[in-house]
C-alpha atoms as a PDB file:
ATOM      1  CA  UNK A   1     108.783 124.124  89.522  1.00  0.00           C
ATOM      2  CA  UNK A   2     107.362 121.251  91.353  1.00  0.00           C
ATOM      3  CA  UNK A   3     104.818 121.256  93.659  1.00  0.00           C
ATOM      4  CA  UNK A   4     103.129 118.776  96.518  1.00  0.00           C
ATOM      5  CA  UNK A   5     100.325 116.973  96.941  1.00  0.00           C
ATOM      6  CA  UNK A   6      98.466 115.282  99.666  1.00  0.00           C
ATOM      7  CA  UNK A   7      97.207 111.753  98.643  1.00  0.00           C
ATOM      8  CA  UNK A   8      95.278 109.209 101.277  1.00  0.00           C
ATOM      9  CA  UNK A   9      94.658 106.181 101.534  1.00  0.00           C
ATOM     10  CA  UNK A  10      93.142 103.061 103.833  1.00  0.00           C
ATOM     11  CA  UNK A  11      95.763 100.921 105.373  1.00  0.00           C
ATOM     12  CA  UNK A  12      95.228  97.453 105.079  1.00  0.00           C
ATOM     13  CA  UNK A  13      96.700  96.181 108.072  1.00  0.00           C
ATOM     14  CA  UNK A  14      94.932  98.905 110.378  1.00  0.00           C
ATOM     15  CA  UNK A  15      92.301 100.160 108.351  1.00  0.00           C
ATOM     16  CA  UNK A  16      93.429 103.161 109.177  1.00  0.00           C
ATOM     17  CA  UNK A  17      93.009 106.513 106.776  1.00  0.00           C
ATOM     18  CA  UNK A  18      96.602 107.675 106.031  1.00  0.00           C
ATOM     19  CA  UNK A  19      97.719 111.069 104.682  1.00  0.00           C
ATOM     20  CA  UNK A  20     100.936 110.832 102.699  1.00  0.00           C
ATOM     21  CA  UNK A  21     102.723 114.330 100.636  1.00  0.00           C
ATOM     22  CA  UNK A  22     103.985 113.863  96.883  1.00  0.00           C
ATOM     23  CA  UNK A  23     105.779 115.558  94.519  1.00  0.00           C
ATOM     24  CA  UNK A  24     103.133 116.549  92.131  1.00  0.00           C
ATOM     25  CA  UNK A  25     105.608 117.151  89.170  1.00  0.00           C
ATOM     26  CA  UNK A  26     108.448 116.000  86.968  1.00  0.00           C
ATOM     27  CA  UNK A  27     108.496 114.324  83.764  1.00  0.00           C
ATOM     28  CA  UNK A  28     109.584 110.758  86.060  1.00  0.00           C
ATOM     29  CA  UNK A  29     106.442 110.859  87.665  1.00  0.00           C
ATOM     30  CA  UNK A  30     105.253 107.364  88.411  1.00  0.00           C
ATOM     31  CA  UNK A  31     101.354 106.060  89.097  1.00  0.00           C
ATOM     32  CA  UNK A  32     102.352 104.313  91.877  1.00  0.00           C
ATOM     33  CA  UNK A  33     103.729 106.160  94.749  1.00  0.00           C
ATOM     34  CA  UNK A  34     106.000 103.652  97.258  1.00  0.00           C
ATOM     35  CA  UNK A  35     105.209 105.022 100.894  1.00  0.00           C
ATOM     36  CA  UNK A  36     106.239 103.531 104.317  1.00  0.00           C
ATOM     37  CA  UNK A  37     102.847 103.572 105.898  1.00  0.00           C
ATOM     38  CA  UNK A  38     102.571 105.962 109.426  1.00  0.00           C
ATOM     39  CA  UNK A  39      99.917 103.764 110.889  1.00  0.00           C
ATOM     40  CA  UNK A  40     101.947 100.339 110.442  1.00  0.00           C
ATOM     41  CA  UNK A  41     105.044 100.861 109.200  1.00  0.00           C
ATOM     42  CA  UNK A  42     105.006  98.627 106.275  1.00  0.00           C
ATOM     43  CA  UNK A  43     105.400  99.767 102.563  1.00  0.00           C
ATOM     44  CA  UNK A  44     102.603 100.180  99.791  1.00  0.00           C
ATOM     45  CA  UNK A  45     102.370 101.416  96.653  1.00  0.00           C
ATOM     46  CA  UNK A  46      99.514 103.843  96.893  1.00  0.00           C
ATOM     47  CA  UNK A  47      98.018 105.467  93.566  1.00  0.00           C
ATOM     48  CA  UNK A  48      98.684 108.852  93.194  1.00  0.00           C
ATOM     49  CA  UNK A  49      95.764 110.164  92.032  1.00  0.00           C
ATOM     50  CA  UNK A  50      92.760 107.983  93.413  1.00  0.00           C
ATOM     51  CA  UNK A  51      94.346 106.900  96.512  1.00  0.00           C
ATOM     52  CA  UNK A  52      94.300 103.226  96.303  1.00  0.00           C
ATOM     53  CA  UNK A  53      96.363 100.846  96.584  1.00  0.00           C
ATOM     54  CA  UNK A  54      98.195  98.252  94.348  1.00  0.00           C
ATOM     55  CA  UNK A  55      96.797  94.642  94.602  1.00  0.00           C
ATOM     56  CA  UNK A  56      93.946  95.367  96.860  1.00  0.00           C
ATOM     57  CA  UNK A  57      90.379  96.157  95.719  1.00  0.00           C
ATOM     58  CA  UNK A  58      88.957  97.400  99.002  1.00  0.00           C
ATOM     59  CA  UNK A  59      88.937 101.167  98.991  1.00  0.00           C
END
């Protein structure tokens, strides 16, 4: 049985804190977690378990 979780991160194009749910299970599980941002729209590839995102070093 797989469960959520709630992961955030800072948008890069708003710098806006986003809140995004995940499936928090499942042998297919990857790092990366592809999400269509809510504050711009656009899609990034947030980490899913510190939040940050791939290819930018600001947190």
């Amino acid at each position: 049985m797989s469960s959520e979780k709630v992961i955030s991160y800072r948008c890069p194009k708003s710098d806006a804190v986003v809140e995004h749910r995940v499936d928090n299970g499942g042998e297919t599980r990857q790092t990366y977690q592809p999400v269509v941002c809510r504050a711009c729209g656009e899609l990034h590839f947030v980490h899913r378990d510190t939040g940050k995102l791939l290819g930018h070093d600001k947190d």
